[in-house]
Protein backbone atom coordinates (compact mmCIF):
# COMPACT_ATOMS: atom_id res chain seq x y z
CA UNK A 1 92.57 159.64 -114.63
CA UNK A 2 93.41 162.18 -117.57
CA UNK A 3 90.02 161.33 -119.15
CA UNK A 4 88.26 161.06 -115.84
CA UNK A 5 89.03 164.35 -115.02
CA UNK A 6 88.96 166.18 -118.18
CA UNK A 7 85.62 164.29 -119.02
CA UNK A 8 83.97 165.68 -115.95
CA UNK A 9 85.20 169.43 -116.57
CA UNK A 10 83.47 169.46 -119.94
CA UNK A 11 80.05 168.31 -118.91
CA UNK A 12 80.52 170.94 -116.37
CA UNK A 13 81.52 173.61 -118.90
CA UNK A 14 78.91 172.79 -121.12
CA UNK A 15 75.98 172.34 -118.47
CA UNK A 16 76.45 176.14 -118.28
CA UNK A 17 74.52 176.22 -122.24
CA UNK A 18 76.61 178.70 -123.53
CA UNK A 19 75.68 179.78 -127.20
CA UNK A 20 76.91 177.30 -129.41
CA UNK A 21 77.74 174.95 -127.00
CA UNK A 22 75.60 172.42 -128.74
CA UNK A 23 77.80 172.54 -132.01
CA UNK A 24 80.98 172.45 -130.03
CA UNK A 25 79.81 169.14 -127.89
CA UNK A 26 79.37 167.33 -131.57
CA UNK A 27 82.75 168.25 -132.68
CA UNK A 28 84.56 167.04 -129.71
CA UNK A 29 82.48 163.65 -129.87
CA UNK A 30 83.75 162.67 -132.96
CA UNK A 31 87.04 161.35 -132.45
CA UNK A 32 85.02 158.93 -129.96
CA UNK A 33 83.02 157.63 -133.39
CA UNK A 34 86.61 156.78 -135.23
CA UNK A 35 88.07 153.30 -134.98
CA UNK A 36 90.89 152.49 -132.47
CA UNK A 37 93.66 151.53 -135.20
CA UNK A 38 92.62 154.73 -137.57
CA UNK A 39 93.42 156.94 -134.64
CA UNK A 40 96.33 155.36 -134.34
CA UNK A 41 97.24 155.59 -137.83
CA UNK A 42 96.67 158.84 -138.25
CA UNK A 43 98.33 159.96 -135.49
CA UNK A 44 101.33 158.07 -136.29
CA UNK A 45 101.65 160.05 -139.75
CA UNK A 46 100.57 163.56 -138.13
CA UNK A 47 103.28 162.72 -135.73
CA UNK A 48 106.07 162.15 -137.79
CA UNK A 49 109.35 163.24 -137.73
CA UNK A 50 109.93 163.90 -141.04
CA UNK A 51 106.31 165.27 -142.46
CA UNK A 52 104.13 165.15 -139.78
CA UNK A 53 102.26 168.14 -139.57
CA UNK A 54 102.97 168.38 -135.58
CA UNK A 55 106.27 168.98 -136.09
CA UNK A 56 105.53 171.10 -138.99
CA UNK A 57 104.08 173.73 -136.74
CA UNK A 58 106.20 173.40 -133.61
CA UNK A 59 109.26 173.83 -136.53
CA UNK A 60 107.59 176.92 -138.20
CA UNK A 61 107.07 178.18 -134.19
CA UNK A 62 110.57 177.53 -133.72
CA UNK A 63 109.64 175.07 -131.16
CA UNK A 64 112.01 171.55 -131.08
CA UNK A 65 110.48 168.77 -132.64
CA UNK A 66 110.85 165.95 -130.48
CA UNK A 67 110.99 161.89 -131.76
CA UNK A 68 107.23 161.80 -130.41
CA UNK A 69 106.91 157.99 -130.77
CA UNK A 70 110.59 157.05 -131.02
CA UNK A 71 111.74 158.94 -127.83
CA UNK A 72 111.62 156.63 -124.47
CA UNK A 73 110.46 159.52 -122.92
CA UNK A 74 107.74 160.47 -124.93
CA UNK A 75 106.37 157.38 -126.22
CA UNK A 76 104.32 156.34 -123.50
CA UNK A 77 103.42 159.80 -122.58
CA UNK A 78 102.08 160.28 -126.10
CA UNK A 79 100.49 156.77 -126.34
CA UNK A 80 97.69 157.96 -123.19
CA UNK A 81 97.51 161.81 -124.72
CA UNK A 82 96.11 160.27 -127.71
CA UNK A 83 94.18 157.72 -126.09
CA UNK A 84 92.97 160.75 -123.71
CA UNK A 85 91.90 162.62 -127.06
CA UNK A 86 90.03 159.87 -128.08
CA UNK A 87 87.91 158.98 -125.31
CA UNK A 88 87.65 161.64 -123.01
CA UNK A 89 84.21 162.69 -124.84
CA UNK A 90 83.17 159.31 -123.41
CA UNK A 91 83.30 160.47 -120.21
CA UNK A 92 82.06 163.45 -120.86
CA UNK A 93 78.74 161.91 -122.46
CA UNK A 94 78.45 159.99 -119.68
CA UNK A 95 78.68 162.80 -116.93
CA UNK A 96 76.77 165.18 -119.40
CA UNK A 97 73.64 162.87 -119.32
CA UNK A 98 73.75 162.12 -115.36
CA UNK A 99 74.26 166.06 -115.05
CA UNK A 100 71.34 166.97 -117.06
CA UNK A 101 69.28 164.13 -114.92
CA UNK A 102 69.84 165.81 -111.73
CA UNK A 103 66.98 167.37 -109.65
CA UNK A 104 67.02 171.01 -110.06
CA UNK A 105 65.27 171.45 -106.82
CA UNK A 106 68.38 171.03 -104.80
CA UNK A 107 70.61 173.24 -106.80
CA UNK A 108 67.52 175.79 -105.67
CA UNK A 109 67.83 174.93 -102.04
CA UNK A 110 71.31 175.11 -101.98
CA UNK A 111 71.30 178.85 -103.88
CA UNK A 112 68.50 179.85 -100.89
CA UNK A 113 71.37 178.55 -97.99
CA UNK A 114 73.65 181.15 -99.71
CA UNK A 115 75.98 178.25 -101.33
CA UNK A 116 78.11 179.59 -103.55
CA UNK A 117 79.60 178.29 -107.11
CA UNK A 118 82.65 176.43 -105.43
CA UNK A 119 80.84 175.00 -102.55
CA UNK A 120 77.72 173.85 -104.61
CA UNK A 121 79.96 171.64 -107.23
CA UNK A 122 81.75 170.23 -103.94
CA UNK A 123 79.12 170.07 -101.43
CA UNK A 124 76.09 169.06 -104.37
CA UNK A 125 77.10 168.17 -108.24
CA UNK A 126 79.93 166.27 -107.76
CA UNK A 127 78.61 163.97 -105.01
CA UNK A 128 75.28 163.80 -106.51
CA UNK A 129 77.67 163.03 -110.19
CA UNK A 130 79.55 160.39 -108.33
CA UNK A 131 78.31 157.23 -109.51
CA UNK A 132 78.04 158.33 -113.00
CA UNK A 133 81.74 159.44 -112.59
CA UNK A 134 82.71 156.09 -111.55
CA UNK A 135 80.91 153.84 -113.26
CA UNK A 136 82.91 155.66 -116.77
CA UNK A 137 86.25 155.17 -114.82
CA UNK A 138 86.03 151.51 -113.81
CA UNK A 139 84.41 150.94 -117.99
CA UNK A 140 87.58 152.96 -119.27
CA UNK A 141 89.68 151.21 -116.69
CA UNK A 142 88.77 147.99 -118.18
CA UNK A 143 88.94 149.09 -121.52
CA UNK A 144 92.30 150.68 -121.32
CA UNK A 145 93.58 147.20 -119.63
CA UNK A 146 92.79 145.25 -122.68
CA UNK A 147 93.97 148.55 -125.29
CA UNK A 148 95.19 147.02 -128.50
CA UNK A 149 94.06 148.60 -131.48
CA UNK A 150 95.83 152.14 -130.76
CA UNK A 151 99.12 150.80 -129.68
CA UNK A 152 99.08 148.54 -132.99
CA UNK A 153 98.31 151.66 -135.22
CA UNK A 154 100.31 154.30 -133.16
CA UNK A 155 103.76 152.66 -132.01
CA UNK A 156 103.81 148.48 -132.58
CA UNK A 157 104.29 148.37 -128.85
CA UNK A 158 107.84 150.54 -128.90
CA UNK A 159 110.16 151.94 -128.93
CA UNK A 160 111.33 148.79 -127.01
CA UNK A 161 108.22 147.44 -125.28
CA UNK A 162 107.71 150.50 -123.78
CA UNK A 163 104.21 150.84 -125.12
CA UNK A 164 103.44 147.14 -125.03
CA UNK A 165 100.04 146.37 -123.34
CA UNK A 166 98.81 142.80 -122.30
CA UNK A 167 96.83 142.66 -125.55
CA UNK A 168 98.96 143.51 -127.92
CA UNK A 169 101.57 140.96 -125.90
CA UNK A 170 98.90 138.47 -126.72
CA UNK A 171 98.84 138.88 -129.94
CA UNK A 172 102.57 139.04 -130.68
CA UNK A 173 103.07 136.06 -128.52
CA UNK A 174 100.50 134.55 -130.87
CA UNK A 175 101.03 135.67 -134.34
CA UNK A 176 104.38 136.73 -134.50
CA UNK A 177 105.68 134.39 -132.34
CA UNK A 178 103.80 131.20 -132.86
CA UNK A 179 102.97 130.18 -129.03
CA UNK A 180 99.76 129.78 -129.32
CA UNK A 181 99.53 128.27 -125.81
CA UNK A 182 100.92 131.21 -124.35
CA UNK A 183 98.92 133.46 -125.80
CA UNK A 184 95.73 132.03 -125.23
CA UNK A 185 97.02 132.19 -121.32
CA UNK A 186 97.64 135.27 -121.42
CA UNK A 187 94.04 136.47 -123.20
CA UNK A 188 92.45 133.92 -119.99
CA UNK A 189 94.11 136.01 -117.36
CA UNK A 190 93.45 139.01 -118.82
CA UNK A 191 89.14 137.92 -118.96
CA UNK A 192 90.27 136.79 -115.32
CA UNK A 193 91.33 140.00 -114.26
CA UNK A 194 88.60 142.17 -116.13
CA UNK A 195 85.90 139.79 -114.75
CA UNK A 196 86.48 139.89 -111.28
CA UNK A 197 87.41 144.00 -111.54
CA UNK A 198 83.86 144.09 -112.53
CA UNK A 199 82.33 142.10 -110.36
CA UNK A 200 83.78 143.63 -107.47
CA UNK A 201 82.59 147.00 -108.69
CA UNK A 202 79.12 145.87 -109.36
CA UNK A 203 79.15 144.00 -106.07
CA UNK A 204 80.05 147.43 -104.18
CA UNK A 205 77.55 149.20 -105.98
CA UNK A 206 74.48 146.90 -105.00
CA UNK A 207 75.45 146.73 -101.39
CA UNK A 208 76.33 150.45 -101.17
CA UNK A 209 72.52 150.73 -103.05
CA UNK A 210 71.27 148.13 -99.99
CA UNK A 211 72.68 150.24 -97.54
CA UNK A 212 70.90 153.53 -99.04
CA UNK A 213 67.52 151.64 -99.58
């Protein structure tokens, strides 16, 4: 939802071509270009206690420096704001693209009908953005179901299991703990699960396409 919504603001923002706009877009796509575990990685050392440089700053602020991925409290909550940092420009490509698609015609027509700002992204964009919009949520949806690589890098599913997703489950069941059998259920229900979340989104999508046609 974080992503999702953030995502969507930026391809707003930057439909409005604001100078340098172009340069800013490629810097916030790169994080999307890194590998899973390296993010994780390196935002377990940024994020340390001891010589992070997170708490280096909030120290030199005089802010507290909280246990980021020791803290029950935190731990999860930091776990999705670095998977949000990550691939939020991948929403935001996706939106960007269907934005710059759009028919400028209507935009014109609604200007003429005296449609202002607010009413025009509620009434025109974001309606005529909608399957774009979606189609990014249920992919991240699916991809955030089987997350593995960040939670391996970033917190080794704890403190606890606080952080522990299906796949990483999998694999500890599997590796760590040698039942193999388990595991490999596990991975199966997972595929399950994904397949049929996608098939009933695709299936929506071609009869709500029907209906249109």
């Amino acid at each position: 939802a974080i992503q999702v919504v953030l995502g969507t603001a930026l391809a707003l923002f930057f439909d409005l071509h604001l100078r340098g706009s172009w340069f800013v877009r490629g810097v916030l796509i790169l994080p999307m270009l890194l590998t899973p575990v390296v993010v994780g990685l390196m935002w377990r050392a940024l994020l340390n206690p001891d010589w992070g440089m997170v708490n280096w700053v909030l120290g030199e602020l005089g802010l507290p420096q909280p246990l980021w991925l020791a803290d029950p409290k935190l731990a999860l909550i930091t776990l999705v704001l670095v998977d949000s940092w990550q691939w939020t420009p991948f929403i935001m490509v996706i939106v960007f693209a269907r934005l710059q698609a759009l028919p400028r015609d209507v935009f014109e027509a609604s200007a003429v009908d005296g449609a202002g700002r607010i009413a025009t992204l509620r009434q025109v964009t974001l309606p005529l953005l909608a399957p774009a919009i979606v189609f990014a949520a249920v992919f991240r949806s699916i991809d955030a179901f089987r997350s593995f690589d960040v939670v391996f890098g970033l917190t080794y599913g704890g403190p606890g299991r606080l952080t522990t997703t299906m796949s990483f489950y999998a694999w500890e069941t599997g590796f760590s703990f040698t039942r193999y059998g388990y595991a490999s259920a596990i991975a199966y229900v997972m595929v399950v699960v994904a397949t049929v979340a996608f098939s009933v989104f695709a299936a929506r999508v071609a009869l709500r396409r029907a209906d249109a046609a």
